[in-house]
Protein backbone atom coordinates (compact mmCIF):
# COMPACT_ATOMS: atom_id res chain seq x y z
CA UNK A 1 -44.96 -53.30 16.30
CA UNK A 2 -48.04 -51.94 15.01
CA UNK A 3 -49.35 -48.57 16.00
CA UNK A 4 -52.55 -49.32 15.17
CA UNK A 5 -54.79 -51.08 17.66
CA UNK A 6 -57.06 -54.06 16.05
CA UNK A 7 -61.18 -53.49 16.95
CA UNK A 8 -63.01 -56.94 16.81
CA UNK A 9 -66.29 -55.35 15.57
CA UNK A 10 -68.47 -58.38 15.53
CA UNK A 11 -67.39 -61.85 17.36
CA UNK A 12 -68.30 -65.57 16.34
CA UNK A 13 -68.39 -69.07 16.87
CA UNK A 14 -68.31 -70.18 13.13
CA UNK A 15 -68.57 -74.03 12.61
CA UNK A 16 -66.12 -75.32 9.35
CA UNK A 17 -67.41 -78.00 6.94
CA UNK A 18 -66.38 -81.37 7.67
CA UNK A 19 -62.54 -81.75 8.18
CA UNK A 20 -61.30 -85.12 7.19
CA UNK A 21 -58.53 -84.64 4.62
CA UNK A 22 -55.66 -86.77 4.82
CA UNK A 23 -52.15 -86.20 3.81
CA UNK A 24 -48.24 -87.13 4.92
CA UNK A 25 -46.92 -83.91 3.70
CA UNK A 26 -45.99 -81.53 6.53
CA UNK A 27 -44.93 -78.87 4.25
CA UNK A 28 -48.97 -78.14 3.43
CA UNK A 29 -48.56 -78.63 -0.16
CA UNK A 30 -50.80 -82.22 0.14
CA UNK A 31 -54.68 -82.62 0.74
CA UNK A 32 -56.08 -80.08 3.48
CA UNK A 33 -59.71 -78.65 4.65
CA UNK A 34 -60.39 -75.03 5.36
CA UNK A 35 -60.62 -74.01 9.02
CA UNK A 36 -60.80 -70.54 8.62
CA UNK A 37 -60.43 -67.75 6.13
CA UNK A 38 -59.81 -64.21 7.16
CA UNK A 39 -61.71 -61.52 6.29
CA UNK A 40 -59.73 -59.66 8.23
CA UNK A 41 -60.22 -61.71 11.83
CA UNK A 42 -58.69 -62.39 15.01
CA UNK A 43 -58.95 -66.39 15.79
CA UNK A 44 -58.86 -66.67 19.83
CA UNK A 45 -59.12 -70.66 19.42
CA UNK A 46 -60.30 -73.30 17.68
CA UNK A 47 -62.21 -76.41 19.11
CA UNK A 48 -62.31 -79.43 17.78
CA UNK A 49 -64.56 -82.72 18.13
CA UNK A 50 -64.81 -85.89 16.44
CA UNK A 51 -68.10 -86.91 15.00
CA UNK A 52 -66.89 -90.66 14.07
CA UNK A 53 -64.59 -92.69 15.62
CA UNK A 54 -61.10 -91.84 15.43
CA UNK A 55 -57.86 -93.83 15.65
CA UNK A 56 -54.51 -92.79 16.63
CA UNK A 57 -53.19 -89.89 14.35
CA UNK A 58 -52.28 -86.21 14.22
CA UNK A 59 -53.78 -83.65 13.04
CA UNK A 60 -51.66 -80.77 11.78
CA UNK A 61 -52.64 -76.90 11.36
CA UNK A 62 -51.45 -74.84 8.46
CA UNK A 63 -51.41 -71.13 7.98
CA UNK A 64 -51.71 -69.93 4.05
CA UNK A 65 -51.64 -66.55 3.25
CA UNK A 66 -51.58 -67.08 -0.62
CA UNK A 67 -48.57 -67.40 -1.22
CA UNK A 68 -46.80 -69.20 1.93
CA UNK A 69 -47.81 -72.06 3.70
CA UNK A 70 -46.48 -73.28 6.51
CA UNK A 71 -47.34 -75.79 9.50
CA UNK A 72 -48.69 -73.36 12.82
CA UNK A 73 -49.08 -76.37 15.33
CA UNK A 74 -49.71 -80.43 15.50
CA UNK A 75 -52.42 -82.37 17.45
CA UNK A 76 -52.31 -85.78 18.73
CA UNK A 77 -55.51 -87.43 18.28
CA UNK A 78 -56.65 -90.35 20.66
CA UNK A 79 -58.75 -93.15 20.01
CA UNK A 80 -62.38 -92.48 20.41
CA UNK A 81 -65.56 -93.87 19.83
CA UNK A 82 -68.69 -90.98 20.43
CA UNK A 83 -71.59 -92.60 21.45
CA UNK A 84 -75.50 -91.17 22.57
CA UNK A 85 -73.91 -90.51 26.62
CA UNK A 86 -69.90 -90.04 25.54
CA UNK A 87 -68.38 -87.56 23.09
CA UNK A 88 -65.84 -88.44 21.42
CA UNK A 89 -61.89 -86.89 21.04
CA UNK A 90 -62.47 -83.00 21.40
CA UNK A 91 -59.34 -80.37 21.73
CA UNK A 92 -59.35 -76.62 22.52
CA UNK A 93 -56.35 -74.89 20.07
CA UNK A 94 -55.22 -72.00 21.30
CA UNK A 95 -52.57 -69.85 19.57
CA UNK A 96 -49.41 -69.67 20.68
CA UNK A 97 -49.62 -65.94 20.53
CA UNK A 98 -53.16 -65.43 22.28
CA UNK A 99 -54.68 -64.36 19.28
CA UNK A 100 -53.88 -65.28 15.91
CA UNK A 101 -54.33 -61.73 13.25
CA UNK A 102 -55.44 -63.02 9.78
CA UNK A 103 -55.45 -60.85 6.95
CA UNK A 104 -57.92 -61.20 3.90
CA UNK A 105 -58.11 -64.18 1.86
CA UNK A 106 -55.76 -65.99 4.73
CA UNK A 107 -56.78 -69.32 5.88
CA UNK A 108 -56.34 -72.17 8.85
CA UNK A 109 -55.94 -75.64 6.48
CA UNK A 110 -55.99 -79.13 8.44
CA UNK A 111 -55.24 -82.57 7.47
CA UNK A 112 -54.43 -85.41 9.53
CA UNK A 113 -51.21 -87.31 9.17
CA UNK A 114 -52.61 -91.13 8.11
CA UNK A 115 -55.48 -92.48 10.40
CA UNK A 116 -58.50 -91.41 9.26
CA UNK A 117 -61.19 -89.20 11.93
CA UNK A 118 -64.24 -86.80 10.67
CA UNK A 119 -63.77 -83.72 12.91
CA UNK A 120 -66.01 -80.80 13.59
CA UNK A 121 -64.37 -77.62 14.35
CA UNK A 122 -65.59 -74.06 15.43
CA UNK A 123 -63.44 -71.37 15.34
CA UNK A 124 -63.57 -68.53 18.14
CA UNK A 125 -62.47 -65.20 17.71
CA UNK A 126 -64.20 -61.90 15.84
CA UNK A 127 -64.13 -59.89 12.82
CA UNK A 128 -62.00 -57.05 12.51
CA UNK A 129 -62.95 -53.11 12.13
């Protein structure tokens, strides 16, 4: 356990590009979109929204710190259609560990497991002092 407590000096609400990379390897060594990179940061959640309609499919997380990758959670995504009065498929990730500590040059990759869906996401959390 650190001895060190962790400041969040500034927080944010940062929307990612586009995420609508597709792949069938869980390992994280296919096709994935940048979530998040550290820079150092604490990620409190991450919510998600589809901007097009979506079909059946999963969308899986990946944590890579440069060297490892490796699968932090999987989403189920429903069928959706947005329209002008409904939004469509939206999720609120939360850590399994409340808040998720990410170093420099770590990032949050996604991908969705076949079906294709063009997500939005906005990560929630702050930058660490």
């Amino acid at each position: 356990m650190a001895s060190t407590p962790v400041f969040v000096g500034s927080a944010f609400a940062i929307p990612t590009t586009l995420i609508d990379a597709i792949s069938t390897d869980r390992t994280g060594a296919g096709t994935y979109d940048t979530v998040h990179v550290g820079i150092p940061s604490v990620v409190q959640a991450i919510r998600f929204q589809a901007i097009t309609q979506t079909i059946e499919t999963t969308l899986m997380l990946f944590l890579d710190d440069g060297t490892n990758v490796g699968m932090i959670d999987e989403i189920r995504i429903r069928p959706s259609t947005p329209t002008n009065v409904e939004p469509g498929w939206t999720y609120l990730w939360v850590p399994p560990v409340a808040k998720l500590l990410l170093a420099v040059g770590d990032e949050i990759q996604a991908a969705m497991r076949g079906g294709s869906a063009s997500l939005q996401a906005w990560t929630i959390g702050g930058n660490v002092t």
